[in-house]
Protein backbone atom coordinates (compact mmCIF):
# COMPACT_ATOMS: atom_id res chain seq x y z
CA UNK A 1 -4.29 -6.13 -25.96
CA UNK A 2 -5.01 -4.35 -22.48
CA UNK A 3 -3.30 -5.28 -18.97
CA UNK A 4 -4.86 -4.96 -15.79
CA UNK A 5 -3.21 -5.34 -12.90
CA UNK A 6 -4.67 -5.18 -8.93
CA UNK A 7 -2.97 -5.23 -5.90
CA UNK A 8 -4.86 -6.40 -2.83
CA UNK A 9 -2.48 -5.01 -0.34
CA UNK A 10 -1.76 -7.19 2.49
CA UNK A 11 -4.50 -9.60 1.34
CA UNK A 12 -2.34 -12.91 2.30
CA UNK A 13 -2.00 -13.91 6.10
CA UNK A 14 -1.23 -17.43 7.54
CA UNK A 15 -3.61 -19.60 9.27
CA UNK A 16 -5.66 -18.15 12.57
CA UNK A 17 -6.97 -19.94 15.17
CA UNK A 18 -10.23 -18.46 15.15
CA UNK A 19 -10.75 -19.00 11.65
CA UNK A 20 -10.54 -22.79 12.74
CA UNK A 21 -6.75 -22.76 11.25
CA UNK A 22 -7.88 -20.66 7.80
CA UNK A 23 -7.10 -17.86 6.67
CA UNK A 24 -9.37 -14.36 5.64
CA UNK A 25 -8.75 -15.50 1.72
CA UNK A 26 -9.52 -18.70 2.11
CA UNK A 27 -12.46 -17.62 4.21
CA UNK A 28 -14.02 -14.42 2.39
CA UNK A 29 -16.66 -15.13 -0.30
CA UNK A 30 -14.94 -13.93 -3.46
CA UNK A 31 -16.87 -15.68 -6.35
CA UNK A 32 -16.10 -13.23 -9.07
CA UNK A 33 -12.37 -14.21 -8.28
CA UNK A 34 -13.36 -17.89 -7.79
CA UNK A 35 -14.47 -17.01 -11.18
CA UNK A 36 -11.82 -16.29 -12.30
CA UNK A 37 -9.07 -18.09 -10.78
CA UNK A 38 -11.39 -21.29 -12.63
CA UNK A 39 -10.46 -19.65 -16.07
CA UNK A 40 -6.97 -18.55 -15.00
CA UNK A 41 -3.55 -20.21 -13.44
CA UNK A 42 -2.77 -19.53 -9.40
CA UNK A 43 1.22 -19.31 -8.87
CA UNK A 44 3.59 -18.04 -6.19
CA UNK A 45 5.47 -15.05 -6.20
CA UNK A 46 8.38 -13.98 -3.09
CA UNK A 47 7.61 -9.50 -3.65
CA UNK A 48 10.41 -8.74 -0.80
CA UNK A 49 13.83 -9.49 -1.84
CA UNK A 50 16.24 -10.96 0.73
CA UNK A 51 17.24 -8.53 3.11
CA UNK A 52 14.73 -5.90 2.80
CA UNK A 53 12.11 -4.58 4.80
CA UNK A 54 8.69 -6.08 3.81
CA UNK A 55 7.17 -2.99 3.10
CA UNK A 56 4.21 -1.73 0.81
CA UNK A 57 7.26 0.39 -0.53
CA UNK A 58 9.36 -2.23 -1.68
CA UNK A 59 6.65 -4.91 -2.21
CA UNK A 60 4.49 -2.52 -5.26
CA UNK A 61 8.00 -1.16 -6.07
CA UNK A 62 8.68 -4.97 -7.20
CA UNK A 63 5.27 -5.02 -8.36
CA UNK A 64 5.65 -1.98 -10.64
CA UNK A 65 8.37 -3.88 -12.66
CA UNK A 66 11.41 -2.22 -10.83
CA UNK A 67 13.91 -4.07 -8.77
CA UNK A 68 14.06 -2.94 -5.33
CA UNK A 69 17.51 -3.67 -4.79
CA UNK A 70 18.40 -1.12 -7.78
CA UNK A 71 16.49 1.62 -6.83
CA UNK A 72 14.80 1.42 -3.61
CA UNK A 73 15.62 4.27 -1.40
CA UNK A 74 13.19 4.74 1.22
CA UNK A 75 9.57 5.03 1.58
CA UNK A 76 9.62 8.47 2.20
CA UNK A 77 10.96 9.60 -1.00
CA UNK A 78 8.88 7.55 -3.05
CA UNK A 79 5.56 9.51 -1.60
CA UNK A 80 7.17 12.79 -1.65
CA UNK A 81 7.43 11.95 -5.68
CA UNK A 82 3.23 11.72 -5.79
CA UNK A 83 3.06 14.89 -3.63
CA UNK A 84 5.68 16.64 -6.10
CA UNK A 85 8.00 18.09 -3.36
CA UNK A 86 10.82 20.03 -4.33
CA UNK A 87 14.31 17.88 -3.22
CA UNK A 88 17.72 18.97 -3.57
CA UNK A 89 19.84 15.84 -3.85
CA UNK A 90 20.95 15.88 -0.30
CA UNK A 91 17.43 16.30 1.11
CA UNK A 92 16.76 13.38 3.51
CA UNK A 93 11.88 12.89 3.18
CA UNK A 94 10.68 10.86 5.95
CA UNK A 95 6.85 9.46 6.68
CA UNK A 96 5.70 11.42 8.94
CA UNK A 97 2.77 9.72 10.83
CA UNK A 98 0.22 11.16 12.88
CA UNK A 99 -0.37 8.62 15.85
CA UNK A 100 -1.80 8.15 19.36
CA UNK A 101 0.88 7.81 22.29
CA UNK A 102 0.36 8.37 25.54
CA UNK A 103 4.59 9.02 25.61
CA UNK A 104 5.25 6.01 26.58
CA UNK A 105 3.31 3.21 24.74
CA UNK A 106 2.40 3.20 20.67
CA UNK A 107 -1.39 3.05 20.97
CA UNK A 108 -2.78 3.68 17.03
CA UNK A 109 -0.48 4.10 14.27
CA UNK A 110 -3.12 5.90 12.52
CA UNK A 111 -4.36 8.39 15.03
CA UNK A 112 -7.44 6.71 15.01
CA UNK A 113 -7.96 7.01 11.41
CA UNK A 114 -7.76 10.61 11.78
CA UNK A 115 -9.56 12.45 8.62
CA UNK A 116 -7.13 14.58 5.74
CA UNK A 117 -8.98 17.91 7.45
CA UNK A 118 -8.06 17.11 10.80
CA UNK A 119 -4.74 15.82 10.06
CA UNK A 120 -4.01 18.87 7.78
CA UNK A 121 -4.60 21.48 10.51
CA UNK A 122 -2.35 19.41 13.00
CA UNK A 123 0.38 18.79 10.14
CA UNK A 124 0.55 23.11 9.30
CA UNK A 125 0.65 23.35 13.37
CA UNK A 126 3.62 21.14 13.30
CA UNK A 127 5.27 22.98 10.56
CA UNK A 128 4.49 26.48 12.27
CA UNK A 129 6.45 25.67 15.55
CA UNK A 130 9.13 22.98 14.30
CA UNK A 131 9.53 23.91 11.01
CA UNK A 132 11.65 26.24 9.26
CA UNK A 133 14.97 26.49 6.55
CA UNK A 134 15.62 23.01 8.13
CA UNK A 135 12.52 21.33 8.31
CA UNK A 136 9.15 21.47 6.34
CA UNK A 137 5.95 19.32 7.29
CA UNK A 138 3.45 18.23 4.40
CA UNK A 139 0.21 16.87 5.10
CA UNK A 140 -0.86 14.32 2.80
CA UNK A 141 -4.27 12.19 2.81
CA UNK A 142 -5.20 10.90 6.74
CA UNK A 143 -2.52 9.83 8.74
CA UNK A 144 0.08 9.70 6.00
CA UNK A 145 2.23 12.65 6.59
CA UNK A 146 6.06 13.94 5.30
CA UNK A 147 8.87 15.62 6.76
CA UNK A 148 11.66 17.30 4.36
CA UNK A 149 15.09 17.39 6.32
CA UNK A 150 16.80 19.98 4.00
CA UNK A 151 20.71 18.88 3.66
CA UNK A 152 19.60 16.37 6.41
CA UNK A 153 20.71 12.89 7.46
CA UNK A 154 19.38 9.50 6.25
CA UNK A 155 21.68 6.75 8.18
CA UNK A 156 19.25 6.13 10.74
CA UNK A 157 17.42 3.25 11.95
CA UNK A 158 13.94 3.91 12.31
CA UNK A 159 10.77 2.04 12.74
CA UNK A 160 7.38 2.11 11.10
CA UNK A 161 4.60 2.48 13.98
CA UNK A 162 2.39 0.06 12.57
CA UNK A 163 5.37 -2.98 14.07
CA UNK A 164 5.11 -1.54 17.54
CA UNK A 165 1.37 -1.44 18.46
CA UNK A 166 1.31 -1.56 22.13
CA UNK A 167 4.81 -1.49 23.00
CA UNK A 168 7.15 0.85 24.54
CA UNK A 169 7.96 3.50 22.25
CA UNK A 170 11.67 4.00 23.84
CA UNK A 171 13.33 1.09 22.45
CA UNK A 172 12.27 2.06 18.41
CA UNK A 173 12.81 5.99 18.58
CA UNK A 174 15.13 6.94 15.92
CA UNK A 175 19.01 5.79 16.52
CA UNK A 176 21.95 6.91 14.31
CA UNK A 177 23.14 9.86 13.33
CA UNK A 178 21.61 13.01 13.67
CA UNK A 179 19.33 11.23 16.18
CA UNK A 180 18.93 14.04 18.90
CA UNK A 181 17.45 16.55 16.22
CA UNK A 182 14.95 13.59 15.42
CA UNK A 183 13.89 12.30 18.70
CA UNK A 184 13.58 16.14 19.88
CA UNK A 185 11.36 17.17 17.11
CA UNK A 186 9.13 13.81 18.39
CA UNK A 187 8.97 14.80 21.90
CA UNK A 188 8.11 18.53 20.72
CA UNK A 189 5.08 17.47 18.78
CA UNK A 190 3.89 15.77 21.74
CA UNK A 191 3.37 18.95 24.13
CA UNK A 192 2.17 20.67 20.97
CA UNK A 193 -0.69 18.01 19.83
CA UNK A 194 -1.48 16.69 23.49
CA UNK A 195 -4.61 18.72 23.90
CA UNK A 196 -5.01 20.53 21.04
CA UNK A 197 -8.71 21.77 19.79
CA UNK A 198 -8.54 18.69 17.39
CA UNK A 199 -8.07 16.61 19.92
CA UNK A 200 -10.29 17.85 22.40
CA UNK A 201 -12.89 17.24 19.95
CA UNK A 202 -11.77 13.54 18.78
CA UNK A 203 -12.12 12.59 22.40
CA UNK A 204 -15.17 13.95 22.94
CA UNK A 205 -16.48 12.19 19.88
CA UNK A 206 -14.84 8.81 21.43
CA UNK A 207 -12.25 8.72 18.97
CA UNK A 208 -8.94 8.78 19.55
CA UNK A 209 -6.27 11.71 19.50
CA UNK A 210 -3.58 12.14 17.01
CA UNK A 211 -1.04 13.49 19.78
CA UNK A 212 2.31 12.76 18.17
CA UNK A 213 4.25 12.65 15.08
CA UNK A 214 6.15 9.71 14.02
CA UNK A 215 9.44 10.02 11.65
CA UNK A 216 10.97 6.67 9.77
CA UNK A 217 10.81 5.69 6.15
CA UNK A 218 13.69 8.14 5.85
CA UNK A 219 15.82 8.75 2.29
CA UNK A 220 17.19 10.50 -0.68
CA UNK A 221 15.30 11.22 -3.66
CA UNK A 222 14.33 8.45 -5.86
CA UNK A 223 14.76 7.85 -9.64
CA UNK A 224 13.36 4.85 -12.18
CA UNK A 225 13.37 4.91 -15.64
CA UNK A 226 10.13 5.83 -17.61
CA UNK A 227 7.66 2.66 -18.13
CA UNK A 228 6.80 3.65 -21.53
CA UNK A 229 11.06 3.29 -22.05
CA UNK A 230 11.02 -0.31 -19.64
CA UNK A 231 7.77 -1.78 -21.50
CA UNK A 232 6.79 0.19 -24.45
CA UNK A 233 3.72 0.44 -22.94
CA UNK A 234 1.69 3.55 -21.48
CA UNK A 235 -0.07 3.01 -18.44
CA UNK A 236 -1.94 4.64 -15.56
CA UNK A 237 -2.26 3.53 -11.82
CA UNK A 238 -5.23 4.14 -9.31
CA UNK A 239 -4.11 4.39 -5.61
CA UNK A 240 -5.73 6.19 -2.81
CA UNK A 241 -1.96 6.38 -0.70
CA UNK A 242 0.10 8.44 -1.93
CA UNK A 243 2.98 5.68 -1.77
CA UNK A 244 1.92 4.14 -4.47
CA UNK A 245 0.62 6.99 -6.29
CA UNK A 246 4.15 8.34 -6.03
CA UNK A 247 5.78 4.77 -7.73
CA UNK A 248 3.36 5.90 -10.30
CA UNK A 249 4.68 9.10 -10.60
CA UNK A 250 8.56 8.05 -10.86
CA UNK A 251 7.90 5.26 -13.12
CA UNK A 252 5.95 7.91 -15.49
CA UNK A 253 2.39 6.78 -15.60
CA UNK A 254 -0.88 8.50 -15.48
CA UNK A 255 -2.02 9.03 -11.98
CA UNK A 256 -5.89 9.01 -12.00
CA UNK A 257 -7.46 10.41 -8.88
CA UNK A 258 -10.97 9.02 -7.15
CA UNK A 259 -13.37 11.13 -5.42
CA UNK A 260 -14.12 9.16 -2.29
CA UNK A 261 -10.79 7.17 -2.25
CA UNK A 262 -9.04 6.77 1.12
CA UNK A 263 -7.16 3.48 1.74
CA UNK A 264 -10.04 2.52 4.34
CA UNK A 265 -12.39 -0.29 4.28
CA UNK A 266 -15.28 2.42 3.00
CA UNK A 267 -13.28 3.25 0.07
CA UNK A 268 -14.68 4.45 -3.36
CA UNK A 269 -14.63 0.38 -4.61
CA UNK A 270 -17.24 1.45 -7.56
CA UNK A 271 -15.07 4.90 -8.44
CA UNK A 272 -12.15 2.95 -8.82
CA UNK A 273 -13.52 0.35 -11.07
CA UNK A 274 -15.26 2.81 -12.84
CA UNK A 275 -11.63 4.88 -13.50
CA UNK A 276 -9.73 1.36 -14.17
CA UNK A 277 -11.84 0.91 -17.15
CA UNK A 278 -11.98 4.41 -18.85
CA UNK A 279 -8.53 4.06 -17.92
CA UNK A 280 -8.47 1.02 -20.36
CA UNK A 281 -9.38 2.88 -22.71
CA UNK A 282 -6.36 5.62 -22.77
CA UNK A 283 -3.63 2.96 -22.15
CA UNK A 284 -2.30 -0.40 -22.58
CA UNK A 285 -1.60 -1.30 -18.86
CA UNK A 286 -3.86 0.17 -15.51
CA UNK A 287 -2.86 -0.93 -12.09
CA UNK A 288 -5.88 -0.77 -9.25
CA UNK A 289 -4.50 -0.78 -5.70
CA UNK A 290 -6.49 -1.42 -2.77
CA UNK A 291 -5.23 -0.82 0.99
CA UNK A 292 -8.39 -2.11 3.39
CA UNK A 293 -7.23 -5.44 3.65
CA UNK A 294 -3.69 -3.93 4.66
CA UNK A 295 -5.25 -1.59 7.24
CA UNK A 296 -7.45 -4.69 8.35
CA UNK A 297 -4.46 -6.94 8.93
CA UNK A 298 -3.23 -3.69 11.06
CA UNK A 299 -5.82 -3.73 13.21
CA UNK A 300 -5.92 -7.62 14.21
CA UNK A 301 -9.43 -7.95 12.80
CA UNK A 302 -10.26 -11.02 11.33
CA UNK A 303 -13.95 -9.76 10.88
CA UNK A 304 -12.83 -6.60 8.89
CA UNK A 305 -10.10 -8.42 6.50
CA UNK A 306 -12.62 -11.07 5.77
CA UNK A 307 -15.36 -7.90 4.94
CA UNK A 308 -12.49 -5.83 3.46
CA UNK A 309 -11.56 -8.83 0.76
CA UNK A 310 -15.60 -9.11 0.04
CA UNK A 311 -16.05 -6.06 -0.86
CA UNK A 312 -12.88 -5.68 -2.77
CA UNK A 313 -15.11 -8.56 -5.05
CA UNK A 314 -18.42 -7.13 -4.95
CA UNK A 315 -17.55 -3.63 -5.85
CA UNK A 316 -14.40 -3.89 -7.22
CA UNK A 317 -13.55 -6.89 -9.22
CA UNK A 318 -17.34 -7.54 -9.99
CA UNK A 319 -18.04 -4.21 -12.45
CA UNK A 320 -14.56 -4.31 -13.79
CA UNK A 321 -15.17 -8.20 -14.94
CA UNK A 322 -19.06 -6.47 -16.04
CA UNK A 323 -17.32 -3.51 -18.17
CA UNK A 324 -14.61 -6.14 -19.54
CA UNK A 325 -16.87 -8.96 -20.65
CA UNK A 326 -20.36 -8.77 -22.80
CA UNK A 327 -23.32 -9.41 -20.65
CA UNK A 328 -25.07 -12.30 -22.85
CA UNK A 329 -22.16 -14.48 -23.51
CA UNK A 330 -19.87 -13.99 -21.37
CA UNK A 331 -17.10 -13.07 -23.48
CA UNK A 332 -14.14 -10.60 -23.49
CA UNK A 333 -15.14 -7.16 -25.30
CA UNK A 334 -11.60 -7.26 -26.32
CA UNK A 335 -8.43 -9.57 -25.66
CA UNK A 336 -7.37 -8.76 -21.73
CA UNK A 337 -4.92 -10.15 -19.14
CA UNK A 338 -5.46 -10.21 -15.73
CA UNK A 339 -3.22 -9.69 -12.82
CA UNK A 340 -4.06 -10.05 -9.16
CA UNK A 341 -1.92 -10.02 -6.03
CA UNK A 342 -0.73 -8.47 -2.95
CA UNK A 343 2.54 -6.70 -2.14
CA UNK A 344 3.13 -8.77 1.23
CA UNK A 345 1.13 -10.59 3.57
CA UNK A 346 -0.30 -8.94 6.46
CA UNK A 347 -0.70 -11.71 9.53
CA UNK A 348 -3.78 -10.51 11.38
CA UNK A 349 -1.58 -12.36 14.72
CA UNK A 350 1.08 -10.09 14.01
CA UNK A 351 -0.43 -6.89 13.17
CA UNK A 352 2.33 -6.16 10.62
CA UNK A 353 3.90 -7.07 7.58
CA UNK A 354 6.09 -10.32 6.64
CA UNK A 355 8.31 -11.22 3.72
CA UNK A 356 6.09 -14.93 2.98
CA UNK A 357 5.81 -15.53 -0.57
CA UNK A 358 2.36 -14.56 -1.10
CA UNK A 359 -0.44 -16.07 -4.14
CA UNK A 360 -0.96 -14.35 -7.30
CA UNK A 361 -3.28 -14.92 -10.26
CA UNK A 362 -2.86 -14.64 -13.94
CA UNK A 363 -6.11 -14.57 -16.38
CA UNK A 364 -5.97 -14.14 -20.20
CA UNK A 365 -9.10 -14.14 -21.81
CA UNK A 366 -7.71 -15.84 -25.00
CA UNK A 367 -6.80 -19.19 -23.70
CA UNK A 368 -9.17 -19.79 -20.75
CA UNK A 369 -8.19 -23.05 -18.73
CA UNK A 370 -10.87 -25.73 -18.35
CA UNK A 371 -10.90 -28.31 -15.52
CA UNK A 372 -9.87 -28.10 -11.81
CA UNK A 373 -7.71 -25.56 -10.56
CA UNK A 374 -5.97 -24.49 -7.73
CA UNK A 375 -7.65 -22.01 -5.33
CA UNK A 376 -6.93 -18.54 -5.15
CA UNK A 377 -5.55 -18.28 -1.73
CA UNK A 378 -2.48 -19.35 0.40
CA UNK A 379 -2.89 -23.25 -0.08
CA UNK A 380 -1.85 -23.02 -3.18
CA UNK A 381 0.96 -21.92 -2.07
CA UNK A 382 2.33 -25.38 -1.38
CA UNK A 383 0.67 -26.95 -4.21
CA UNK A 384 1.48 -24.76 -7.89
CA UNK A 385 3.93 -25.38 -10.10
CA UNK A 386 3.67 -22.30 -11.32
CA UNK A 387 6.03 -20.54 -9.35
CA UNK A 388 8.19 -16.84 -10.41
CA UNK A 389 12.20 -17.63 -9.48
CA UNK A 390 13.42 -14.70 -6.83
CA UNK A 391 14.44 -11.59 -8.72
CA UNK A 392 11.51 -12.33 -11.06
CA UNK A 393 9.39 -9.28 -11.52
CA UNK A 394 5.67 -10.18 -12.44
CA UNK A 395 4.82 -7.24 -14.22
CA UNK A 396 6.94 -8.96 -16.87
CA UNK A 397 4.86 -12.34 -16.60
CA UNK A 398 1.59 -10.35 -16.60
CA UNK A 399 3.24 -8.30 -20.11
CA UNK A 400 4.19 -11.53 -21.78
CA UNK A 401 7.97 -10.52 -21.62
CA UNK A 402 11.25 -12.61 -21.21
């Protein structure tokens, strides 16, 4: 028996005006999920506990199979795991974005979308003038960036960039203690990124600069027990952020790497099908996770979410359904279950994440329902029975367990 389990990250939204009241999902053409959400059961799942932030970190965390609110302790640690930093227990990792501000106003969380190279140079800048026994920069894949605070603080309150687009930066710099040290290092990056050769040339291209660093996510190194020692299962996952890649790494699976990969709409769709299902064929369980509809959601485009979830069918869920079934009849090659759902919904009206229950899909090729069924998408929502109680982790669901 094999498990596969995707995550359309930030796939659910709520009803837009200029989708005449629909939303992307219920929009996008998806028939090779129409496919099989015909054959399969649609249910409702809340991924954000009460009283926790509705990230990507504790929404795949949940995902995973691990309870958030046993060991969730900040984003930052969790991607420090993929990139295999070195912590001391007392070592406080923030994210570390790259980001456009003029000083005054959060214009791009994502710098524009700035490239790893780019970023990279910028991030071993940073780490030249500000860092030191204290602090260390690591660059990481785009905009995704860390910051290692050695014996450093972590009760802070601090805000992720992509729930301030277009407002005053003031009001969400870092507050708590050790704030100074934080908000200084901010301000520093600023007169050292400003007009930097990188920069220069991104604006000269049209694109915009990445002129400051951003610090939030903040903790102290994470721990989960092994999945193989939860679920008696191996597994692998396929991620192109290192945030989930590094919930991978804690939880003990197989990270598999995909040329071409980059949490943007022109991701490697094919690559990563292509690695889910040699993946298959190492392990019992493979978890696919997909950002562009996240990123879409983001940027307030209904246009790009709608194109993001399209392609996430055409070249995603298409050759995986191809390599899992036999061409003539139609049949599974061997006995599967399929999983698909998002961490959190990404409202394109708010630009940023929300704890809504969100819609998730469950396939097994061995007893394939007949007759109407419930579309895959936020209506059903309101209308399933089949809805997970809160503390109910779906990896357990999709893995036949309790």
């Amino acid at each position: 028996m094999k498990y596969l389990f995707v995550i359309i990250d930030g796939a659910s939204d709520r009803p837009l005006p200029a989708l005449d009241g629909r939303t992307p999902l219920e929009v996008a053409k998806m028939p090779v999920l129409s496919w099989y959400t015909q054959r399969g059961e649609v249910g409702r799942l809340h991924t954000i506990p009460e009283g926790y932030p509705p990230g990507s970190d504790v929404g795949n965390m949940g995902l995973f199979g691990y309870d958030p609110r046993r060991y969730y302790t900040g984003r930052g640690p969790i991607e420090a795991a993929s990139m295999e930093l070195p912590l001391n227990p007392r070592d406080v990792v923030f994210r570390c974005n790259l980001v456009t501000s003029d000083g005054e106003t959060m214009l791009d969380y994502s710098a524009g979308e700035i490239t790893t190279e780019e970023s990279r140079e910028l991030i071993q800048l940073i780490d030249s003038k500000l860092g030191g026994t204290r602090f260390t920069f690591y660059p990481g894949v785009g905009y995704r960036h860390l910051m290692v605070w050695r014996d450093g603080k972590h009760e802070q309150r601090t805000t992720p960039p992509h729930d301030i687009l277009d407002k005053p930066i003031a009001p969400y710099l870092p507050e708590g203690d050790g704030e100074e040290v934080l908000r200084q290092l901010m301000w520093d990056s600023l007169e050292i990124l400003l007009d930097h050769e990188v920069n220069r040339r991104r604006r000269d291209q049209g694109k915009r600069p990445a002129t400051m660093i951003w610090l939030w996510g903040q903790g102290l190194a994470a721990s989960f027990p092994a999945f193989s020692v939860k679920y008696g299962l191996t597994g692998a996952v396929i991620s192109a952020v290192d945030l989930v890649r590094g919930i991978g790494k804690l939880a003990g699976l197989e990270v598999v790497i995909v040329p071409g990969a980059n949490g943007t709409l022109n991701t490697n769709y094919e690559g990563k099908a292509e690695a889910a299902l040699d993946a298959l064929r190492r392990h019992d369980v493979v978890i696919v996770h997909v950002e562009a509809a996240d990123e879409a959601g983001h940027h307030g485009d209904p246009e790009e979410k709608i194109e993001a979830l399209q392609r996430i069918d055409s070249r995603l869920l298409s050759p995986l359904r191809d390599g899992l079934h036999e061409a003539a009849t139609g049949k599974a090659v061997q006995d599967y279950r399929l999983l698909v759902a998002p961490d959190h919904p990404t409202p394109l009206e708010l630009r940023t994440h929300v704890p809504d229950p969100v819609p998730f899909l469950i396939y097994d090729s061995r007893q394939e329902a007949t007759g109407p069924r419930l579309p895959y998408d936020e209506r059903a929502l309101v209308e399933t029975k089949l809805v997970l109680p809160e503390g109910h982790l779906i990896m357990d669901l999709l893995l036949e367990r309790g």
